[in-house]
Protein backbone atom coordinates (compact mmCIF):
# COMPACT_ATOMS: atom_id res chain seq x y z
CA UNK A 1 128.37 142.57 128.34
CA UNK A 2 131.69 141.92 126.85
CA UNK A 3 132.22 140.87 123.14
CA UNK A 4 134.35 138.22 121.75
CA UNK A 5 137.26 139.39 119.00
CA UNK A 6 139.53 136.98 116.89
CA UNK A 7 142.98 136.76 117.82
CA UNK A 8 145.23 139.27 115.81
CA UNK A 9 148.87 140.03 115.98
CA UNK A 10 149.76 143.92 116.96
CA UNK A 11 150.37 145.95 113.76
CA UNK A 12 147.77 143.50 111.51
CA UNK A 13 144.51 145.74 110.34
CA UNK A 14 141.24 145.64 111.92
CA UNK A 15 139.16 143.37 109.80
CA UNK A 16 135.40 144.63 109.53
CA UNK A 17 132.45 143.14 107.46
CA UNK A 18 129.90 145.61 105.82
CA UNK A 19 126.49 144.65 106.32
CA UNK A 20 123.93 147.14 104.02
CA UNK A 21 121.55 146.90 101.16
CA UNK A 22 122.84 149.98 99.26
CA UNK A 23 125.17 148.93 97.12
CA UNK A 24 126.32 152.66 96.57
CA UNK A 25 126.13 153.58 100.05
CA UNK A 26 128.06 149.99 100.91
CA UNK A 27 130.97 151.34 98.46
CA UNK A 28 131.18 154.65 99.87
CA UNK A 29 131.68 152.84 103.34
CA UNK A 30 134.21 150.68 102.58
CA UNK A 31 136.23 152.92 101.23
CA UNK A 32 135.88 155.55 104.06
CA UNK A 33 136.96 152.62 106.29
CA UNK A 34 140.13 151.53 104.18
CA UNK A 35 140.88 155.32 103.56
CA UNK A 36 144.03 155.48 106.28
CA UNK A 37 145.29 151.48 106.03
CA UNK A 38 145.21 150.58 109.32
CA UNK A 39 141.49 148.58 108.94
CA UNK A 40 140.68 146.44 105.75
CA UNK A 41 136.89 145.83 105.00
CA UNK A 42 136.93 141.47 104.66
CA UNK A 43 133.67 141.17 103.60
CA UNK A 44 130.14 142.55 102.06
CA UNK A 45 127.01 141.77 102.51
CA UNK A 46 123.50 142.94 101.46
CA UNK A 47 120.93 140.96 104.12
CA UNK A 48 120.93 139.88 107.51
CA UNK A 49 121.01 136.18 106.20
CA UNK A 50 124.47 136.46 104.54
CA UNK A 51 125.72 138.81 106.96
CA UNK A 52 125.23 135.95 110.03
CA UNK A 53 126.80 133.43 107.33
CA UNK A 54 129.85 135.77 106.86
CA UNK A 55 130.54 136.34 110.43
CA UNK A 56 130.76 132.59 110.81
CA UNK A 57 133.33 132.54 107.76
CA UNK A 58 135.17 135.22 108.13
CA UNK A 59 135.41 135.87 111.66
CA UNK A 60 135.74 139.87 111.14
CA UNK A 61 136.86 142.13 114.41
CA UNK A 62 133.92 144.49 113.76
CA UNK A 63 130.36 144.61 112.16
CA UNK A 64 128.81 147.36 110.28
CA UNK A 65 125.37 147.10 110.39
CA UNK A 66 122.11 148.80 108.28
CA UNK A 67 118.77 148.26 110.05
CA UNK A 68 116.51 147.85 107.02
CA UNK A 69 117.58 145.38 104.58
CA UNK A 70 115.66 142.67 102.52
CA UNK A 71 115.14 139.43 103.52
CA UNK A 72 116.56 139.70 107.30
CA UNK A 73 116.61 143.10 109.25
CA UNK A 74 119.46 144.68 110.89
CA UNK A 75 117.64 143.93 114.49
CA UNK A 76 117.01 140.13 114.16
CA UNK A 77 120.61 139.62 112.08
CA UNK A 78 122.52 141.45 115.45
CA UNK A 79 120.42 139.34 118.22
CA UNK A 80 121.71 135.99 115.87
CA UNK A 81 125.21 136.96 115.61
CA UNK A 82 125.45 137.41 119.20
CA UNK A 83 123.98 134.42 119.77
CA UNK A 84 126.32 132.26 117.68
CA UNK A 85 129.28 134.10 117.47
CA UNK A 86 129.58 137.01 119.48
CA UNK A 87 131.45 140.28 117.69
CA UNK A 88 131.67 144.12 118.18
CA UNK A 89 128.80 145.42 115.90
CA UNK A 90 128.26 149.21 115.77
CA UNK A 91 124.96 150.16 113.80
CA UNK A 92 124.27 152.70 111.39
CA UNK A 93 121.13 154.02 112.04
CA UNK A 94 118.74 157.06 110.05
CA UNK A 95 117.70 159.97 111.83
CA UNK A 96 114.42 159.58 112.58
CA UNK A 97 111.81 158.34 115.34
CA UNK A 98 111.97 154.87 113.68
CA UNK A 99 115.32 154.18 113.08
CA UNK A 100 116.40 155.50 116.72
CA UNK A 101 113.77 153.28 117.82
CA UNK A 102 115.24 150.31 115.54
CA UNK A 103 118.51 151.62 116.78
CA UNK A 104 117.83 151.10 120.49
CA UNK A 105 116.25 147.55 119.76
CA UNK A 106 119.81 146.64 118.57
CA UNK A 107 121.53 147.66 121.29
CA UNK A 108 119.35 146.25 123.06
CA UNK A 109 120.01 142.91 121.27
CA UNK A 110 123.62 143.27 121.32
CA UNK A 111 124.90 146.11 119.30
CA UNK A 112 128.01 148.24 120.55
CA UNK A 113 127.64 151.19 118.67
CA UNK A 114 125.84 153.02 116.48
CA UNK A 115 126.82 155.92 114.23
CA UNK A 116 124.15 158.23 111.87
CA UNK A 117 124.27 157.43 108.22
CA UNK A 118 123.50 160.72 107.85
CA UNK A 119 126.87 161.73 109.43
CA UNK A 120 128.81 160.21 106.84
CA UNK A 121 127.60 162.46 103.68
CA UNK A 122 127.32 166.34 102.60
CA UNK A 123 129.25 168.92 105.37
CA UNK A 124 131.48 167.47 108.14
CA UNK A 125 131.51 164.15 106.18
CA UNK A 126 135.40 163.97 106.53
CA UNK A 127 134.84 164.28 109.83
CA UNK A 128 132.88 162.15 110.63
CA UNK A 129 134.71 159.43 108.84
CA UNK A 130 137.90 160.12 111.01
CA UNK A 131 135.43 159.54 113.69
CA UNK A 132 134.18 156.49 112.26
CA UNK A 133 137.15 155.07 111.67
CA UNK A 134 138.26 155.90 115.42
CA UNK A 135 135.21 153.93 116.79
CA UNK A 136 136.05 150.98 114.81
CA UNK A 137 139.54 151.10 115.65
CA UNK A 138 138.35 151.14 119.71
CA UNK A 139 135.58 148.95 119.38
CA UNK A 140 137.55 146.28 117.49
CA UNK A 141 140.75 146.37 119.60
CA UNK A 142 141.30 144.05 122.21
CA UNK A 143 137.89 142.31 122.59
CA UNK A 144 135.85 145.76 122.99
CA UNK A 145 138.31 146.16 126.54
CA UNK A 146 139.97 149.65 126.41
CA UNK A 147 141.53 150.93 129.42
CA UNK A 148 144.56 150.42 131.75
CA UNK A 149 144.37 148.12 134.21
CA UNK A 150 142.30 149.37 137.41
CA UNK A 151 143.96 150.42 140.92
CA UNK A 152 142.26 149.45 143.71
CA UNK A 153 139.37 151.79 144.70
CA UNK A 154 140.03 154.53 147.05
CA UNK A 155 139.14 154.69 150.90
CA UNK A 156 136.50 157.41 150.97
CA UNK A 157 134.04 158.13 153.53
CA UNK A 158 131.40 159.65 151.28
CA UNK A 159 130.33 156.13 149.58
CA UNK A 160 127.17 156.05 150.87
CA UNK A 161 123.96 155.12 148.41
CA UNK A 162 121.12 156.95 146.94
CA UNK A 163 119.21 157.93 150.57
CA UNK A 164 121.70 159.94 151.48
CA UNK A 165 121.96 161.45 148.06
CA UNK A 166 120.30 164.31 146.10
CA UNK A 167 120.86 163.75 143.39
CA UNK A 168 122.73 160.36 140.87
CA UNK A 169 123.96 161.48 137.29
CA UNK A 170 125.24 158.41 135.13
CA UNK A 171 127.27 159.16 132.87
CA UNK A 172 128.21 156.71 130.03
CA UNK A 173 128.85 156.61 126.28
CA UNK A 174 129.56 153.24 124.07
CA UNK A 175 127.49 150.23 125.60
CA UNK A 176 125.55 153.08 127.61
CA UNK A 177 122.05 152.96 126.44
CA UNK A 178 121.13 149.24 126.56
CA UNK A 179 122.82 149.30 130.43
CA UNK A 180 120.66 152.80 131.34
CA UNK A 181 117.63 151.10 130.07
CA UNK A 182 118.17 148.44 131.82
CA UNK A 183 118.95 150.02 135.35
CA UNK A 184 116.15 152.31 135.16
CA UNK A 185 113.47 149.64 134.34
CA UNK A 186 114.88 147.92 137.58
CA UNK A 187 114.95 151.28 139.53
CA UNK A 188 112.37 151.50 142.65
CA UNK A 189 109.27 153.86 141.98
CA UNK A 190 110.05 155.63 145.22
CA UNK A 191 113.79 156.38 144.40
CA UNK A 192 114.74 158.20 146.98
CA UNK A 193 116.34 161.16 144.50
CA UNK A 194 116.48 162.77 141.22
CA UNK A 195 118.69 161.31 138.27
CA UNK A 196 120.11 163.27 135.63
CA UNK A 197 121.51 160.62 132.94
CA UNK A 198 124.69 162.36 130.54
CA UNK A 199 125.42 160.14 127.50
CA UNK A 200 127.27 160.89 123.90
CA UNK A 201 124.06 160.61 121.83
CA UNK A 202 123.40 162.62 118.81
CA UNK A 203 120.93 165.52 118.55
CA UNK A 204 117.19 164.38 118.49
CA UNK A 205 118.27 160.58 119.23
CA UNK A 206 118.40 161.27 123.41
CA UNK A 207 114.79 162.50 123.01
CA UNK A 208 113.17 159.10 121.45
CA UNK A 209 115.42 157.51 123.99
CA UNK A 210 113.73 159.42 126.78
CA UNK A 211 110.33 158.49 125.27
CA UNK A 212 111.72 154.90 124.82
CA UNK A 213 112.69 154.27 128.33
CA UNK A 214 109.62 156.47 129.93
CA UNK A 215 107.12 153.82 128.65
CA UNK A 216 108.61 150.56 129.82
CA UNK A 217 110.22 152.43 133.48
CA UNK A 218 108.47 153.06 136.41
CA UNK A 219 109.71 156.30 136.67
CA UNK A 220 109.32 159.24 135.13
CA UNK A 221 112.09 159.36 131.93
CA UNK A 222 111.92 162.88 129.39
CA UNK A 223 115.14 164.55 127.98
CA UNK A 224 116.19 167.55 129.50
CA UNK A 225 114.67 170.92 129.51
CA UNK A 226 116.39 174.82 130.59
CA UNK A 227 115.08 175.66 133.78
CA UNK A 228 113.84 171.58 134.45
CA UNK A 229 113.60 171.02 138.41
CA UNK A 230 115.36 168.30 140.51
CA UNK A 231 113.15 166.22 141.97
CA UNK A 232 113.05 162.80 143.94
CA UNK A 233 111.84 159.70 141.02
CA UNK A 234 111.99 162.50 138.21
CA UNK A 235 115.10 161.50 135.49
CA UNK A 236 115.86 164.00 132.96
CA UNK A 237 117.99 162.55 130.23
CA UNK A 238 120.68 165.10 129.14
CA UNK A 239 119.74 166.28 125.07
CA UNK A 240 122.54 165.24 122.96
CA UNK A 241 123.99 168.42 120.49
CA UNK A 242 123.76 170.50 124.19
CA UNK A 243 125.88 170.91 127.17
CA UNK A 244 123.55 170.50 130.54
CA UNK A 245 124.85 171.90 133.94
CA UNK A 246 123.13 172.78 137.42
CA UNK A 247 122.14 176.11 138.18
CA UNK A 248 120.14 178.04 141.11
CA UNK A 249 117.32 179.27 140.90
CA UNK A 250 114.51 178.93 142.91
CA UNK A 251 116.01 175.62 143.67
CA UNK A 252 118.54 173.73 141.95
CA UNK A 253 117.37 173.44 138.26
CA UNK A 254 119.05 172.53 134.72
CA UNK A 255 120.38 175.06 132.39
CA UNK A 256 120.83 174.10 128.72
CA UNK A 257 123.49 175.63 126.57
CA UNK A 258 122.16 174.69 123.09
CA UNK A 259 124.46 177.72 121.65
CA UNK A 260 126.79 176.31 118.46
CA UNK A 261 129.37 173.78 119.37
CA UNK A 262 132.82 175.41 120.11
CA UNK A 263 135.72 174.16 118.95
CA UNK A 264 137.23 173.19 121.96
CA UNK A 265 134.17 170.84 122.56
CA UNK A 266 134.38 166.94 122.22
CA UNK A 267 131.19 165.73 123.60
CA UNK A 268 128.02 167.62 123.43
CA UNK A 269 126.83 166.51 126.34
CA UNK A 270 130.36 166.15 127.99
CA UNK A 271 130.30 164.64 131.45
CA UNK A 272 132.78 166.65 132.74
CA UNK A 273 131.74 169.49 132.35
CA UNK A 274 128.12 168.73 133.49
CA UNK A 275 129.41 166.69 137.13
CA UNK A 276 131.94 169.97 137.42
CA UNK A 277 128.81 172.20 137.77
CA UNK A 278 127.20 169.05 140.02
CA UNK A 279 130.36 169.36 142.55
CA UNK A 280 129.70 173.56 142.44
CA UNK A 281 125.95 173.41 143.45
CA UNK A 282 125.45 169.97 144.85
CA UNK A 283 128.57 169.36 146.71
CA UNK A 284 128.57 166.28 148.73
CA UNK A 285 124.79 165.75 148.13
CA UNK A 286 125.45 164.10 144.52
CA UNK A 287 126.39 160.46 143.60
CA UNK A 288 128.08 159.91 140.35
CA UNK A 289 128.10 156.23 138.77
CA UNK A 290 130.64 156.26 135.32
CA UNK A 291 129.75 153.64 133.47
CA UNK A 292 131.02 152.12 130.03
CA UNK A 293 132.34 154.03 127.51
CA UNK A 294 135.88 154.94 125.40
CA UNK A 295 137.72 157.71 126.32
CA UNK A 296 138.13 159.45 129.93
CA UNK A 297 135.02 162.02 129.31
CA UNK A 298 133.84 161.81 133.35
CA UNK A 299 137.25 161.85 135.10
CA UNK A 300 137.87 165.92 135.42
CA UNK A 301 134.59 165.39 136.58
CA UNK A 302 134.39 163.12 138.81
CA UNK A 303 138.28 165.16 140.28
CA UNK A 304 135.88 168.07 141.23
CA UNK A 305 133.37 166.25 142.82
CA UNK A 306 135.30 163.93 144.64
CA UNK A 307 137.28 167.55 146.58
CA UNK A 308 133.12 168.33 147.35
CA UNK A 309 132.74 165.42 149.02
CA UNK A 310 130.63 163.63 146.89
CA UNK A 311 130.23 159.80 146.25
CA UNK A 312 131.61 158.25 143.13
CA UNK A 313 130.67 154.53 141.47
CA UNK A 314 132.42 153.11 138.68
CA UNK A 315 131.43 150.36 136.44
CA UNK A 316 133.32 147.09 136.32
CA UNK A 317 135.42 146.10 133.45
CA UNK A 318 133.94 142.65 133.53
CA UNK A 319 130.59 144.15 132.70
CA UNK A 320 131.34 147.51 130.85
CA UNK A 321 131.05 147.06 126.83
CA UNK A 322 134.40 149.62 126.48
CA UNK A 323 136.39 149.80 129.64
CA UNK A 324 137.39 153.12 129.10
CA UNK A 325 135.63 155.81 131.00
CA UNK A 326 135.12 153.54 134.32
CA UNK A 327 139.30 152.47 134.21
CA UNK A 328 139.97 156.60 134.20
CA UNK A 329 137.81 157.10 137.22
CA UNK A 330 139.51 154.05 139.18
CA UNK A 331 142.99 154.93 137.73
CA UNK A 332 143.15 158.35 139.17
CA UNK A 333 142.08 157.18 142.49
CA UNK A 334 138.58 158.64 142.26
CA UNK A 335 136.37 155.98 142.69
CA UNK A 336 134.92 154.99 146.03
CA UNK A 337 133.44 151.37 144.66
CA UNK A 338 133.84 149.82 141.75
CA UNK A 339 130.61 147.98 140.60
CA UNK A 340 129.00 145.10 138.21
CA UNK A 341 126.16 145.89 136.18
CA UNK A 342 124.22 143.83 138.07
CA UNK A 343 124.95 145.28 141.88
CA UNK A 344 124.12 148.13 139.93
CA UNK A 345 120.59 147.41 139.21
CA UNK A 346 120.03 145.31 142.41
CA UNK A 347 120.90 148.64 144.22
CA UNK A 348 118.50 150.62 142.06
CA UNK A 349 116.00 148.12 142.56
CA UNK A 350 116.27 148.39 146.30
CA UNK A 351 116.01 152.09 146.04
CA UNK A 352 119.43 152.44 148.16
């Protein structure tokens, strides 16, 4: 799942080709991207045509990439690129059922990323260029690999599979929803417990993604609900814009905060804070699997369930898109196997 970079000194900007059909929405990009220095926008184009002949050319670290353009979309231009000349490629994608849906397809195809257009205009736009310009700057650096390099996985008696488990929760972020879709389509129809999935997704987007992966999985996929029960084959996908934790009720059930984002809040869903409430009700019943993703959302997690006595899996670097989230699980010590993609869905598969 990794991505190939070009070769660039330390200190030298991040060079990024913008691929959209607006030329005033292409201008208001590039300049967002050059607005702090540090990343220098190499090349425009307007189709998916040109954009595949630039990336040959130019050899950018990054991709921008609309979805609907003239002459070749967004979808077919990312699935060439990565054919011919692999490169970090984050999306910008519309707010609505069909451009999640084109969204997914892309990452599907190859994509790293994707950020809402939307984002980038009216309130909160300077903030969500910072942002922006963050993503790039970890996406483009080092060949999509960002993390320290991993300790050796700790000795723990609690790494046993999904029978002995209640409940998994994958959490993941950047590379995360072409690998979930592709795990649960493999996943056995008599998994042997629930699944609660936690990934940084934008409002609205986790629900078509729900939808997505319910028609084409043989279990039963549908974003997250208040008061939703844990059941056996039953996977609730966390909504993004809320925070989702375990609660009891009549059983153990999911509680939704959808209340206004705080300030002190950096992922809505955060992993974190959702596996804390795992290790509180759960204990050594859950299994955790971190998969890719930047940053170290997971980890303060993972801390608390680990002292429960649960199980914890992280995600290779060979196979993670952004070795970030997985190398702050196996750096503290917390993770009792260290996985590929692949054992990954052979163990779902097998149901064990």
């Amino acid at each position: 799942m990794s991505h190939t970079a070009t070769d660039r000194r330390p200190g030298t900007p991040l060079r990024v080709l913008v691929v959209e059909d607006s030329l005033f929405f292409r201008g208001q990009l590039v300049r967002l991207l050059q607005d702090e220095g540090d990343i220098v926008v190499v090349g425009e184009a307007g189709d998916g045509i040109e954009a595949i002949r630039k990336v040959q050319t130019l050899r950018p670290d990054l991709v921008t990439m609309d979805i609907e353009m003239p002459v070749m979309d967004g979808i077919a231009a990312v699935r060439e690129i990565m054919k011919i000349a692999p490169t970090a490629i984050m999306m910008l994608s519309a707010l609505t059922r069909l451009g999640a849906d084109a969204t997914f397809a892309a990452l599907e195809a190859g994509a790293a990323d994707f950020i809402p257009k939307q984002s980038l205009s009216g309130d909160g736009s300077a903030a969500a260029a910072r942002a922006l310009r963050e993503r790039v700057r970890q996406l483009a650096r080092g060949g999509l690999r960002v993390g320290a390099v991993p300790r050796a996985p700790a000795a723990n008696a609690a790494a046993a599979g999904f029978a002995e488990r209640s409940l998994l929760v994958i959490g993941a972020s950047t590379g995360g929803p072409a690998l979930v879709s592709e795990l649960l389509d493999a996943a056995a129809p008599d998994l042997p417990c629930a699944v609660l999935v936690v990934m940084h997704m934008p409002a609205g987007f986790t629900r078509y993604y729900a939808e997505r992966t319910d028609r084409r999985c043989a279990l039963t996929v549908a974003e997250a609900v208040d008061g939703a029960v844990l059941v056996p084959g039953r996977v609730w996908i966390a909504p993004g814009g809320s925070q989702t934790t375990i609660r009891r009720g009549g059983g153990l059930e999911l509680e939704l905060d959808v209340r206004e984002a705080a300030s002190s809040d950096v992922y809505r869903p955060c992993i974190d804070l959702t596996l804390t409430s795992v290790a509180q009700t759960y204990r050594s019943r859950a299994l955790a699997v971190i998969a890719t993703g930047m940053g170290s959302d997971g980890a303060h997690g993972c801390r608390a369930l680990r002292a429960a006595g649960g199980g914890i899996w992280a995600q290779d670097e060979a196979s993670s898109a952004v070795f970030g989230m997985p190398a702050a699980v196996i750096n503290a010590g917390l993770a009792d196997e260290v996985v590929s993609a692949g054992e990954l869905k052979r163990r779902l598969q097998q149901g064990r």
